[in-house]
N, C-alpha and C. Protein backbone atom coordinates (compact mmCIF):
# COMPACT_ATOMS: atom_id res chain seq x y z
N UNK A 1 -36.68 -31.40 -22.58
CA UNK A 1 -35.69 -30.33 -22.58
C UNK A 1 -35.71 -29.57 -21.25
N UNK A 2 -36.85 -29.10 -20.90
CA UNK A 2 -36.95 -28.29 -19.55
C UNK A 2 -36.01 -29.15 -18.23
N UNK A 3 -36.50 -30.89 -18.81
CA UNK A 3 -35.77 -31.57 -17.53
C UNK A 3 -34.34 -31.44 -17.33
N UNK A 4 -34.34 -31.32 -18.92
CA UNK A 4 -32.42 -31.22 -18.97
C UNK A 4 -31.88 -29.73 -18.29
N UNK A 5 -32.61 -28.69 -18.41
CA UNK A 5 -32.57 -27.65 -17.83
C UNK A 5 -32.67 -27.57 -16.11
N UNK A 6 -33.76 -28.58 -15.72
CA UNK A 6 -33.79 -28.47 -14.56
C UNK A 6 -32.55 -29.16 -13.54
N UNK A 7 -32.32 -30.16 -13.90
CA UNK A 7 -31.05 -30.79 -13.87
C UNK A 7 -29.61 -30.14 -13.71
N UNK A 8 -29.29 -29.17 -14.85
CA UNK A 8 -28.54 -28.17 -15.16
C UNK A 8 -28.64 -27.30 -14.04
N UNK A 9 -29.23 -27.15 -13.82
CA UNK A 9 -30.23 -25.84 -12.86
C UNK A 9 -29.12 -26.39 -11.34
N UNK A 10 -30.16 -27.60 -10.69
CA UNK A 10 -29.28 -27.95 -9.47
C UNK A 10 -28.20 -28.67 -9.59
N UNK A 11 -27.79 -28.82 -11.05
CA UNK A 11 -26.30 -29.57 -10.97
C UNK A 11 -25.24 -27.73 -10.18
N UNK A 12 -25.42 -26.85 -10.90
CA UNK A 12 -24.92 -25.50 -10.50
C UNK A 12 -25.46 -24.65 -9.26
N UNK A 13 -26.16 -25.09 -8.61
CA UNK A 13 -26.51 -24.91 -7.41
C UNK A 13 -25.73 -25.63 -6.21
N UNK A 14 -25.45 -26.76 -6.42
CA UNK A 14 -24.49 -27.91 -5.76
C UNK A 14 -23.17 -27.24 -6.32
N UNK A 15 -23.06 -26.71 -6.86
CA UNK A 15 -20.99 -26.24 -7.16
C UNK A 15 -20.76 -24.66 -5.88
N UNK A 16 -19.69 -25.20 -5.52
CA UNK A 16 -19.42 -24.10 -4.41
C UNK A 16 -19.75 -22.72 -4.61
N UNK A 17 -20.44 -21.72 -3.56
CA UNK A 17 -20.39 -20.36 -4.14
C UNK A 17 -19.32 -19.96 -3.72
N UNK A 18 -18.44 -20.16 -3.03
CA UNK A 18 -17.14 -20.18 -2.78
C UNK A 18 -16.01 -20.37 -3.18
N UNK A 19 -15.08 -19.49 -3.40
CA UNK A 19 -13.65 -19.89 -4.40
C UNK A 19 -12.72 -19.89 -3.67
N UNK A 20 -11.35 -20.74 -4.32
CA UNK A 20 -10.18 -20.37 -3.54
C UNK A 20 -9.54 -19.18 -2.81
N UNK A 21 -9.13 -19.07 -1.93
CA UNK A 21 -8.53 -17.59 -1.72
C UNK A 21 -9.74 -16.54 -0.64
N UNK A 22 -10.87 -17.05 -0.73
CA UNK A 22 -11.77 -16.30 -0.08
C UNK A 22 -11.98 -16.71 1.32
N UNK A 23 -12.33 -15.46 2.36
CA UNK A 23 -12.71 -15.90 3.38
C UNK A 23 -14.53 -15.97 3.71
N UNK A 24 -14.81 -17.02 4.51
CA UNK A 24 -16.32 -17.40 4.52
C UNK A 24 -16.66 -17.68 6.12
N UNK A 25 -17.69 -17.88 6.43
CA UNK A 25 -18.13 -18.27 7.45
C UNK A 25 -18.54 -19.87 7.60
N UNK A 26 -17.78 -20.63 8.94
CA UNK A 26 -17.80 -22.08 8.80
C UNK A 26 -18.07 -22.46 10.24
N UNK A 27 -18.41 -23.89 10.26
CA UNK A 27 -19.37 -24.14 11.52
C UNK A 27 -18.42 -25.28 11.88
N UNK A 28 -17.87 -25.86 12.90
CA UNK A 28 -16.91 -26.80 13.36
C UNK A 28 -18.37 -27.98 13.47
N UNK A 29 -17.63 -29.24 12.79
CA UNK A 29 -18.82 -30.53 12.89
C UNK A 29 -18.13 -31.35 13.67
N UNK A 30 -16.49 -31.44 13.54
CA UNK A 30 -15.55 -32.53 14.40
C UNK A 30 -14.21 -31.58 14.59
N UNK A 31 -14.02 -32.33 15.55
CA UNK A 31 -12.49 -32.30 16.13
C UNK A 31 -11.79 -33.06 16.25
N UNK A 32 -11.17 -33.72 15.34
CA UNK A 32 -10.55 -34.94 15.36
C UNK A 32 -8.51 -34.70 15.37
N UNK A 33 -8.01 -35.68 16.22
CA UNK A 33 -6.31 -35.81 16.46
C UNK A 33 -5.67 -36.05 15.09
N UNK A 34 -6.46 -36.98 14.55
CA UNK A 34 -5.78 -37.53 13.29
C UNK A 34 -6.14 -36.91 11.58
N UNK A 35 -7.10 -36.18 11.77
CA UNK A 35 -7.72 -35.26 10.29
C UNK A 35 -7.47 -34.05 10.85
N UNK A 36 -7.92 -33.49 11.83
CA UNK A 36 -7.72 -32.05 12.26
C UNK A 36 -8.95 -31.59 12.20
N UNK A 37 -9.39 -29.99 11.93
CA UNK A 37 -10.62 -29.53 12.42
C UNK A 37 -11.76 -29.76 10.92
N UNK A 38 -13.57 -30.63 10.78
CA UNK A 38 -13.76 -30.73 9.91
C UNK A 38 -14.72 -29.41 10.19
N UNK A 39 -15.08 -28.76 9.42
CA UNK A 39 -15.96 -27.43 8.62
C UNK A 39 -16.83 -27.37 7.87
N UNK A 40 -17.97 -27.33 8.14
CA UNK A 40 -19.06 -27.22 7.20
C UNK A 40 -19.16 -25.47 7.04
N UNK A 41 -18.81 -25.49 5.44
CA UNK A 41 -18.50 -23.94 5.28
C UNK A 41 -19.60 -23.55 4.07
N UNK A 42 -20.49 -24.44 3.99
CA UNK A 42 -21.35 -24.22 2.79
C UNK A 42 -21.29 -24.52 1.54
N UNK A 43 -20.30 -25.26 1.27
CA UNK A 43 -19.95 -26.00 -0.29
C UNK A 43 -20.30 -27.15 0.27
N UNK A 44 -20.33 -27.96 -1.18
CA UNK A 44 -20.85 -29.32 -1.26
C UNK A 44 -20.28 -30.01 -0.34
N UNK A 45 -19.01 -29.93 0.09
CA UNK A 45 -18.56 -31.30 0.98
C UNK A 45 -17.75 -30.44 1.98
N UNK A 46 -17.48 -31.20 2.89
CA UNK A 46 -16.61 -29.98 4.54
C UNK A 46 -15.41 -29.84 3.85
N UNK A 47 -15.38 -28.92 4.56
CA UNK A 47 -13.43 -28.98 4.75
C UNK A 47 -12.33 -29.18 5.85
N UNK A 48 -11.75 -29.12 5.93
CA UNK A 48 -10.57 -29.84 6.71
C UNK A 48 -9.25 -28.46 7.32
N UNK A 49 -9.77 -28.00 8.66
CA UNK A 49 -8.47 -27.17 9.23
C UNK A 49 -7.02 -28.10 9.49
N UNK A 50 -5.94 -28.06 8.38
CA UNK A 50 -5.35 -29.38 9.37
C UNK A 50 -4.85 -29.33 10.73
N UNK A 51 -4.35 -30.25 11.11
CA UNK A 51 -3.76 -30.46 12.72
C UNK A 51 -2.95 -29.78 12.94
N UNK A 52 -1.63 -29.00 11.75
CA UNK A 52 -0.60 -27.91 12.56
C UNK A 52 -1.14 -26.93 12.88
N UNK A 53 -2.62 -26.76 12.31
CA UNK A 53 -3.43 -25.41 13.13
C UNK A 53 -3.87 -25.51 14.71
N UNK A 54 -4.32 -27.03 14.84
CA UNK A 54 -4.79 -27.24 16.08
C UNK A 54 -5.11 -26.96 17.52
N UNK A 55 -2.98 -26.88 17.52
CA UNK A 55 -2.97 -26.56 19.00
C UNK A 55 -2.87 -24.85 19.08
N UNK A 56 -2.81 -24.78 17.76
CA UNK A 56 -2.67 -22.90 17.77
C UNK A 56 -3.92 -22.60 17.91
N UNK A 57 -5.04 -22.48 17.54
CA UNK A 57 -6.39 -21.99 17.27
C UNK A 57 -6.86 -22.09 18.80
N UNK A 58 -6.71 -23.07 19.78
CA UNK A 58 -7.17 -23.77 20.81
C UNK A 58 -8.68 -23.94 21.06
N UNK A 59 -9.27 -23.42 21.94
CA UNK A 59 -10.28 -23.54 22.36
C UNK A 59 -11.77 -23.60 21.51
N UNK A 60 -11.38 -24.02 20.76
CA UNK A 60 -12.77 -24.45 19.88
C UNK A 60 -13.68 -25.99 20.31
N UNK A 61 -14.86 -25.57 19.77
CA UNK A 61 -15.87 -27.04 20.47
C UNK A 61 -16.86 -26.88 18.94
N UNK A 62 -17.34 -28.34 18.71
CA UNK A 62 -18.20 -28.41 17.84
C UNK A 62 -19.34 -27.50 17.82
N UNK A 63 -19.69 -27.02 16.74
CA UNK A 63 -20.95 -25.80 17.03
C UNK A 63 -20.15 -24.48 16.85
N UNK A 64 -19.19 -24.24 16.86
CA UNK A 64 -18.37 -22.96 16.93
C UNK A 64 -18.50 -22.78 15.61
N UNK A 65 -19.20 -21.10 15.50
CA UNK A 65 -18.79 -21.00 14.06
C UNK A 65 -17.58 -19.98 13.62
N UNK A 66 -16.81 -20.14 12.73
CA UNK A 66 -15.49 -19.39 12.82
C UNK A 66 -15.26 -18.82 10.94
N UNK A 67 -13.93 -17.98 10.97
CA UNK A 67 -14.10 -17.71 9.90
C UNK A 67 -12.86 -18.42 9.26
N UNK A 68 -13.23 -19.05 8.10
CA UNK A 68 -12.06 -19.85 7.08
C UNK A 68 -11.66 -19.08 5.83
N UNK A 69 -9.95 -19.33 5.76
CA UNK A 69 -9.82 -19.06 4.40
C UNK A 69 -9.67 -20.28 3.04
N UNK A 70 -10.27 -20.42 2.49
CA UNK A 70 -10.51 -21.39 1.30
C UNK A 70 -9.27 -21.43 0.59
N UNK A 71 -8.27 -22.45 1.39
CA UNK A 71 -6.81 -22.27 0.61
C UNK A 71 -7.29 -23.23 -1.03
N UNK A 72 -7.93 -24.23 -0.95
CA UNK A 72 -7.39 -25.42 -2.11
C UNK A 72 -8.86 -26.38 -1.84
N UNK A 73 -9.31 -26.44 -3.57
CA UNK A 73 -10.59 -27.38 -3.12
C UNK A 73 -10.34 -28.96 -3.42
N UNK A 74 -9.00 -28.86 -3.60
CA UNK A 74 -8.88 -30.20 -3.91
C UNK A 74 -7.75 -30.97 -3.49
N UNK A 75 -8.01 -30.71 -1.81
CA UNK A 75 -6.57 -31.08 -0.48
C UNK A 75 -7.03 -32.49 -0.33
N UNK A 76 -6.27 -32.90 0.85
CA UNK A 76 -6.28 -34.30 1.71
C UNK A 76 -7.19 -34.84 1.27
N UNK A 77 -7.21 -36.13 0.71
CA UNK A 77 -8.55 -37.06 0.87
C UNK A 77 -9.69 -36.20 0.00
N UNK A 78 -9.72 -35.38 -0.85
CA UNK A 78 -10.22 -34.78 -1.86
C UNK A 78 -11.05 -34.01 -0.87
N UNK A 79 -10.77 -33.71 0.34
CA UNK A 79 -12.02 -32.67 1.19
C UNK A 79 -11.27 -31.15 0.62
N UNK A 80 -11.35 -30.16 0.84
CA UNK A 80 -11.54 -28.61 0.84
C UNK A 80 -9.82 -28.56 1.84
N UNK A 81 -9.13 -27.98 1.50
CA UNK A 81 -8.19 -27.24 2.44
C UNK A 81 -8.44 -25.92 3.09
N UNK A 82 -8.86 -25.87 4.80
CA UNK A 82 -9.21 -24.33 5.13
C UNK A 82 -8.26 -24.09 5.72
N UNK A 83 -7.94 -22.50 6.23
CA UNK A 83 -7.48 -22.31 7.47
C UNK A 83 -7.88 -21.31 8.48
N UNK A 84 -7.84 -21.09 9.38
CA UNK A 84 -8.64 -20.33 10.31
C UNK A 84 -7.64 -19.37 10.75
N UNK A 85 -6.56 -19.30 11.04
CA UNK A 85 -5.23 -18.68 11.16
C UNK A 85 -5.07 -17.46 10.22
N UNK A 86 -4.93 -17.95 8.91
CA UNK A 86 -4.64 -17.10 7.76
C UNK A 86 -6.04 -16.73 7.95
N UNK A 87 -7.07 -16.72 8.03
CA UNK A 87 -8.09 -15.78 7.63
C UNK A 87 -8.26 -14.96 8.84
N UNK A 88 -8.10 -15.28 10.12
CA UNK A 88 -7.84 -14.43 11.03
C UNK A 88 -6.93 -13.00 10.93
N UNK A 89 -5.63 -13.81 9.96
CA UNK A 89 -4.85 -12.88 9.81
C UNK A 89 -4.94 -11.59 9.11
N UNK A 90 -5.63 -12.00 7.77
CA UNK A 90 -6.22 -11.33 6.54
C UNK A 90 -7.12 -10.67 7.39
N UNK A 91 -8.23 -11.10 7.89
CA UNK A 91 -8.95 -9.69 8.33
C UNK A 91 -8.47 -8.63 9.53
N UNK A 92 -7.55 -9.44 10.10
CA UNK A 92 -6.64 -8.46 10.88
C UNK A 92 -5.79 -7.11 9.95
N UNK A 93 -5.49 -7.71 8.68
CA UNK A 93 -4.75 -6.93 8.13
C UNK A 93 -5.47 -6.03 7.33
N UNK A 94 -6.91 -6.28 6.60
CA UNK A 94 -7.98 -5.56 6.31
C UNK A 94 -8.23 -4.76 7.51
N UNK A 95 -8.34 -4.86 8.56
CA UNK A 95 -8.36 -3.72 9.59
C UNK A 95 -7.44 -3.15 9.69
N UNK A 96 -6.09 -3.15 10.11
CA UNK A 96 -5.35 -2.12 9.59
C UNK A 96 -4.96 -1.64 8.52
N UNK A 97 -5.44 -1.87 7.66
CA UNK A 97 -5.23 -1.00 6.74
C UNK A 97 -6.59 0.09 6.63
N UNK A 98 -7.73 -0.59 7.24
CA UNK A 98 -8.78 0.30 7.28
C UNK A 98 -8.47 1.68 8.69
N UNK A 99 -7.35 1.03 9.35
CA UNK A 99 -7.30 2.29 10.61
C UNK A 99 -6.00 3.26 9.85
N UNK A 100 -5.13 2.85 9.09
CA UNK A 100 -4.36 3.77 8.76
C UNK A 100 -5.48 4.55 7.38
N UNK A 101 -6.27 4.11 6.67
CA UNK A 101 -6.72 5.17 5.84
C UNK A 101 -7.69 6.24 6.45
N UNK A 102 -8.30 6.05 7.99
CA UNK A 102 -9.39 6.52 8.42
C UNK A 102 -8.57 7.41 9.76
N UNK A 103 -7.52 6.99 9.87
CA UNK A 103 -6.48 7.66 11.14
C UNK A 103 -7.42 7.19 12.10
N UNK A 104 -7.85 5.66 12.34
CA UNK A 104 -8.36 5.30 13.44
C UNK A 104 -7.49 4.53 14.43
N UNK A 105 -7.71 4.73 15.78
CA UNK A 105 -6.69 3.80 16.89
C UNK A 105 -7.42 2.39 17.04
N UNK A 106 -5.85 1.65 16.94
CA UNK A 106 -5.38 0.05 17.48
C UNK A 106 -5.20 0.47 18.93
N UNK A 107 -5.09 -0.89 19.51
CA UNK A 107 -4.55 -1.02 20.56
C UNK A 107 -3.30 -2.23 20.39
N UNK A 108 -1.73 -1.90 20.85
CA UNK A 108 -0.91 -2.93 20.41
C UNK A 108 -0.16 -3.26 21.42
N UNK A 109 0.52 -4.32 22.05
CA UNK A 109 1.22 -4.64 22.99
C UNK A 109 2.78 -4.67 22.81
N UNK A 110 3.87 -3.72 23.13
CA UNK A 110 4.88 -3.61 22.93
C UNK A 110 5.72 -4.96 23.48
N UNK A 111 6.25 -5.53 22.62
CA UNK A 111 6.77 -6.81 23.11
C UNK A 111 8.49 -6.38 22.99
N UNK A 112 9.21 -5.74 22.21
CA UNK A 112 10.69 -5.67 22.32
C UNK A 112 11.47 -4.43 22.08
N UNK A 113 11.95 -4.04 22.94
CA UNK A 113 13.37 -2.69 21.68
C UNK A 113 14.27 -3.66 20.74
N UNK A 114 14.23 -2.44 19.83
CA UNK A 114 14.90 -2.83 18.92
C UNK A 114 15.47 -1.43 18.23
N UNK A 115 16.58 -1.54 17.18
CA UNK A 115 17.52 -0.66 16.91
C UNK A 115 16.71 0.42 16.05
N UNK A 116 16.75 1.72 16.94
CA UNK A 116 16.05 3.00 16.84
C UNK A 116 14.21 2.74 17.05
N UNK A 117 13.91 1.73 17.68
CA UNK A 117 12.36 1.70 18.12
C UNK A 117 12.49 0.52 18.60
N UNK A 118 10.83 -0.06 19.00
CA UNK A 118 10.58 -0.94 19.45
C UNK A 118 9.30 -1.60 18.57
N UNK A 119 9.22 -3.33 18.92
CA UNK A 119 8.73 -4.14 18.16
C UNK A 119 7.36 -4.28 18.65
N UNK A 120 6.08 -4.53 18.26
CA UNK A 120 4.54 -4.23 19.08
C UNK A 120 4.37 -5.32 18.37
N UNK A 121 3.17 -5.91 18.96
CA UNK A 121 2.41 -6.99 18.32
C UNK A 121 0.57 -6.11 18.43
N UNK A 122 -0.05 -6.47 17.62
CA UNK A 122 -1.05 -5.70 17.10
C UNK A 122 -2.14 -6.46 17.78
N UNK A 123 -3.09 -6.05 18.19
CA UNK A 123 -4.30 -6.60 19.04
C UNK A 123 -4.52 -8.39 19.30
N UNK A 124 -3.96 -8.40 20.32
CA UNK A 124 -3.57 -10.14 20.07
C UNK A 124 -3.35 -10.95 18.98
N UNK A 125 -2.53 -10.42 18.22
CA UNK A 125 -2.21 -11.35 17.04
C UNK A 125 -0.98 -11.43 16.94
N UNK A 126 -0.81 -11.91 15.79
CA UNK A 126 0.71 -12.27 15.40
C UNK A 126 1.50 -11.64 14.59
N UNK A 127 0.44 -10.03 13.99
CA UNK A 127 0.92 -9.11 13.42
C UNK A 127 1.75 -7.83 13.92
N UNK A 128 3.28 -8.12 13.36
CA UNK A 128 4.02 -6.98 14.24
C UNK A 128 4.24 -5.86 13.32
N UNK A 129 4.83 -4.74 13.93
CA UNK A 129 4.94 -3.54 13.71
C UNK A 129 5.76 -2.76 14.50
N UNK A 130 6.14 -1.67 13.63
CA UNK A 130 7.51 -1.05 14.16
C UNK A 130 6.59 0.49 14.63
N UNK A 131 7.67 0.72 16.00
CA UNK A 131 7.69 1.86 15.97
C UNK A 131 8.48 2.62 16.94
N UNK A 132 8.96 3.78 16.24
CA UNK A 132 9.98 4.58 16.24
C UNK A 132 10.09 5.50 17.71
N UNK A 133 11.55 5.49 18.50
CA UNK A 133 12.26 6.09 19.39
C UNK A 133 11.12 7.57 19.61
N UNK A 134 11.52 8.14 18.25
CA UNK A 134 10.23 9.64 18.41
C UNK A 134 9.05 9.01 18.56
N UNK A 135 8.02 8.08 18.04
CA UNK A 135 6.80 8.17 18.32
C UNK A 135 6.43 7.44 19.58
N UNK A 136 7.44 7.14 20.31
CA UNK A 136 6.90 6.50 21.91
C UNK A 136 6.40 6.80 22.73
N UNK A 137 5.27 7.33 23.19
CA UNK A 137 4.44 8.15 23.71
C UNK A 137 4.71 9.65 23.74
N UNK A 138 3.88 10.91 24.51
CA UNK A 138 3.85 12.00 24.88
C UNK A 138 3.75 12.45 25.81
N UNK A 139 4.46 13.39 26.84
CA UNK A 139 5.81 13.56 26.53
C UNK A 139 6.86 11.90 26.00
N UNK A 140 8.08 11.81 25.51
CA UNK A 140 8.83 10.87 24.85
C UNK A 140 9.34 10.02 26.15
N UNK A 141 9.12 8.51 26.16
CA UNK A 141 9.58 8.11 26.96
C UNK A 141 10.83 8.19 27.66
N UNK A 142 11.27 8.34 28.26
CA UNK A 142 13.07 8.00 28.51
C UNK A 142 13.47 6.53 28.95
N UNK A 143 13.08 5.74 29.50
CA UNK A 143 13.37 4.91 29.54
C UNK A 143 12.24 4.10 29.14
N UNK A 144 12.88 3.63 27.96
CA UNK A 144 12.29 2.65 27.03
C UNK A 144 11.61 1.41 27.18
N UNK A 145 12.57 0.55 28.14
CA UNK A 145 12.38 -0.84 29.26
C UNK A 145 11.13 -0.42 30.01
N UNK A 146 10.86 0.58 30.43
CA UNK A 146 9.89 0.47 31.40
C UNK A 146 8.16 0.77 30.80
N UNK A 147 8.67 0.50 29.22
CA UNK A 147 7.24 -0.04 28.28
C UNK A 147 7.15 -1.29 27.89
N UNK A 148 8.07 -2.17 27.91
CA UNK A 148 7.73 -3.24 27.31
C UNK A 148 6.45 -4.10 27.97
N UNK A 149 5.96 -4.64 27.65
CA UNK A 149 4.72 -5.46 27.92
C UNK A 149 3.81 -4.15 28.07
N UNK A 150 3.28 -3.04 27.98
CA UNK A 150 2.39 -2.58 27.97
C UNK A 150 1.48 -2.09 26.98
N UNK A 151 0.40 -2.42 27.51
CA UNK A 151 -0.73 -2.11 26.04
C UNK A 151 -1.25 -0.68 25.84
N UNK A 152 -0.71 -0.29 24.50
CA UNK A 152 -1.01 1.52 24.23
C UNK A 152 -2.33 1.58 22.71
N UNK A 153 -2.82 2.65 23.03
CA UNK A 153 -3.32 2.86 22.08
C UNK A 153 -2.21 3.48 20.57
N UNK A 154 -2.77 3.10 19.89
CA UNK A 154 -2.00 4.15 18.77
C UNK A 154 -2.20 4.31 17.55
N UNK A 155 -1.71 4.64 15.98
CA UNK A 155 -2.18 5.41 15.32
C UNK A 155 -1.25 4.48 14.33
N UNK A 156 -1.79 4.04 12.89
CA UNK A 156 -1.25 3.30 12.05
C UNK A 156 -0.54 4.82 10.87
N UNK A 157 0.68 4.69 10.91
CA UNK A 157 1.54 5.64 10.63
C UNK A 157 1.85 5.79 8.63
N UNK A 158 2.56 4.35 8.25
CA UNK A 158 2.46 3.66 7.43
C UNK A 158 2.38 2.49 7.50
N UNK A 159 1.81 2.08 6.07
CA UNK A 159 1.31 0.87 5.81
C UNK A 159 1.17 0.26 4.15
N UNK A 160 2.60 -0.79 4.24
CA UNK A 160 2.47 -1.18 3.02
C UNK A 160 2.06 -2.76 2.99
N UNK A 161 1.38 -3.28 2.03
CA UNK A 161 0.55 -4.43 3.02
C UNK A 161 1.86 -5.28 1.68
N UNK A 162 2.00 -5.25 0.69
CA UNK A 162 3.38 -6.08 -0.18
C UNK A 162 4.32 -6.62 0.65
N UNK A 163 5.11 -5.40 1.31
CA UNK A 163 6.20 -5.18 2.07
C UNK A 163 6.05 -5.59 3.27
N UNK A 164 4.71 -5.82 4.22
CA UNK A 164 4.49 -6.18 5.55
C UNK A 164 5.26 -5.30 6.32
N UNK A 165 5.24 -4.00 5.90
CA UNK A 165 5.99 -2.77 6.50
C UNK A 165 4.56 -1.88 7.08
N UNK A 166 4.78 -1.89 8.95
CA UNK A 166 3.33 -1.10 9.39
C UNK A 166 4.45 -0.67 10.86
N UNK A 167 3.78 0.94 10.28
CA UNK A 167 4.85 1.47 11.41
C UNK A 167 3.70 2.26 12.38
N UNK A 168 3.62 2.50 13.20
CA UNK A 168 2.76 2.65 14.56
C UNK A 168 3.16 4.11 14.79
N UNK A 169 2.52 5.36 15.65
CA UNK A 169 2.65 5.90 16.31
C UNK A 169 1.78 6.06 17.68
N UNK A 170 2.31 5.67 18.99
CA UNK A 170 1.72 6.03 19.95
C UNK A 170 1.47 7.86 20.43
N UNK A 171 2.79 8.23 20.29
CA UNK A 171 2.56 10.17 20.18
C UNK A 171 1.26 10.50 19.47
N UNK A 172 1.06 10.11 18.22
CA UNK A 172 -0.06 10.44 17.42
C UNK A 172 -1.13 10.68 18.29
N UNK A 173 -1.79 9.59 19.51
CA UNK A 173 -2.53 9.79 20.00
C UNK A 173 -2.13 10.63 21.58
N UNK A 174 -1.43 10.26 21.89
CA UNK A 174 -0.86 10.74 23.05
C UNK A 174 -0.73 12.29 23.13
N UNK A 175 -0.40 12.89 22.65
CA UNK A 175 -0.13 14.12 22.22
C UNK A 175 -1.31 15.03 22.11
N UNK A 176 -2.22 15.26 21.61
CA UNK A 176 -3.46 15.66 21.15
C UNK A 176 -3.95 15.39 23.05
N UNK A 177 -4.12 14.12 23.31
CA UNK A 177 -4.59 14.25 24.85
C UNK A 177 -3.79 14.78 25.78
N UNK A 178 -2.76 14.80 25.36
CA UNK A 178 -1.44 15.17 26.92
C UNK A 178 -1.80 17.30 26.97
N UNK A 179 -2.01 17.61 25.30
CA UNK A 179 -2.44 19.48 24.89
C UNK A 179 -3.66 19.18 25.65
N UNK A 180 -4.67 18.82 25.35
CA UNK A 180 -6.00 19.24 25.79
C UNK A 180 -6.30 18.94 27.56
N UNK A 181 -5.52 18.24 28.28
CA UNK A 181 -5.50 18.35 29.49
C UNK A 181 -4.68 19.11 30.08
N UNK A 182 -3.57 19.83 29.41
CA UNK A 182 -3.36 20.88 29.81
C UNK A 182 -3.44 22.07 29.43
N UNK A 183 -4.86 21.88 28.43
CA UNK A 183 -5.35 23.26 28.10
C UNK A 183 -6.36 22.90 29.59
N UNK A 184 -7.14 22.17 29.83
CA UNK A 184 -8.18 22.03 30.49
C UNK A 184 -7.26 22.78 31.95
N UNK A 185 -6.03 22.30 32.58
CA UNK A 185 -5.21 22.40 33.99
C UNK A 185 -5.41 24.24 34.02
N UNK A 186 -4.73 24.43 32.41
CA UNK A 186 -4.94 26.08 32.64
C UNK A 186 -5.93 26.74 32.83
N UNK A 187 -7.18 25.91 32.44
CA UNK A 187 -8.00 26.88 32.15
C UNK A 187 -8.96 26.63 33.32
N UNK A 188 -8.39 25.55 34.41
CA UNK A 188 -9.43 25.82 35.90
C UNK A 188 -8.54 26.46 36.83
N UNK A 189 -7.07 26.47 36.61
CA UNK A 189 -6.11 26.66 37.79
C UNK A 189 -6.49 27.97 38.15
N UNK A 190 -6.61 28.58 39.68
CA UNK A 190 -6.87 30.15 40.45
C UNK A 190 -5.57 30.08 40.74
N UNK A 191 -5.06 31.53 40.47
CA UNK A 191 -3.91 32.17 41.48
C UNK A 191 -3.75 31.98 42.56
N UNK A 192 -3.08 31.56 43.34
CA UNK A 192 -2.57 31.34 44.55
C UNK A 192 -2.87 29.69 45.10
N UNK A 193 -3.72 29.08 43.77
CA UNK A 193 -3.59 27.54 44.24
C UNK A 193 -2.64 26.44 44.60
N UNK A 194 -2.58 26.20 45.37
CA UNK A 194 -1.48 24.92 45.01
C UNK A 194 -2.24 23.60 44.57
């Protein structure tokens, strides 16, 4: 009986501690053209980044360890379906949502105007976000064009993660520094300085 127990024992030791949907930590074993990226992520058998991730992810080498999301344990060729993309993304989006509840600053790269604001992409990723004509820096920009491509700090405004609705303020931060340096201007300037 005990044997049957013991048996039992590492038959459930060998079953993934890992479930669908979760993100984990995974170690690149191959890089292959025709399977795509294989992953030893700590379940019984690798898993498989496929190839439309490939040329997106880039610069990876065997030995890299990266983080996967556990789409499907029972993909291609019965290996594990991961992706490295989507879990990138997910914890990108677990961070902002952790900077809008804490009023902590991103840094985001304004990539377009658009009708009553402009379009940002969020710390090298692929997560965009709006933000508004009023919150474009402090004092308010006037000409709008002469932000695009630049990287600002700023302040997660709202954030509905359903809706993929995340609206930015750069003023938020801007503002608070633009007062206190010119509390600081007043408070060294002498009469008759120029």
């Amino acid at each position: 009986m005990d044997e049957m127990k013991d048996l039992m024992k590492e038959y459930l030791d060998e079953i993934p501690s890992v479930s669908s949907g979760k993100i984990v930590k995974g170690k690149v074993v191959e890089i292959s053209d025709t399977m795509g990226i294989v992953v030893d992520f700590g379940a019984k058998s690798e898993g498989i980044i496929p190839l439309g991730e490939l040329e997106k992810i880039g610069h990876l080498q065997i030995g890299d360890e990266i983080d996967v999301l556990v789409k499907t344990f029972s993909g291609r060729d019965g290996y594990p379906v991961l992706s490295h993309i989507e879990a990138k993304k997910r914890i990108l989006e677990d961070k902002i949502e952790e900077a809008f509840k804490k009023s902590e600053i991103l840094e985001v790269k304004i990539i377009e105007k658009i009708k009553g604001g402009v379009k940002v992409r969020i710390s090298d990723s692929e997560v965009e976000a709006f933000m508004p004509n009023s919150q474009i820096g402090y004092p308010p920009v006037k000409n709008i064009r002469s932000v695009i491509g630049k990287v600002v700090p700023v302040k997660v405004i709202k954030y509905d993660a359903s809706k993929k609705d995340i609206v930015v303020s750069w003023r938020a931060v801007a503002e608070p520094q633009y007062k206190r340096k010119l509390e600081e201007f007043w408070q060294n300037a002498r009469l008759g300085e120029i």
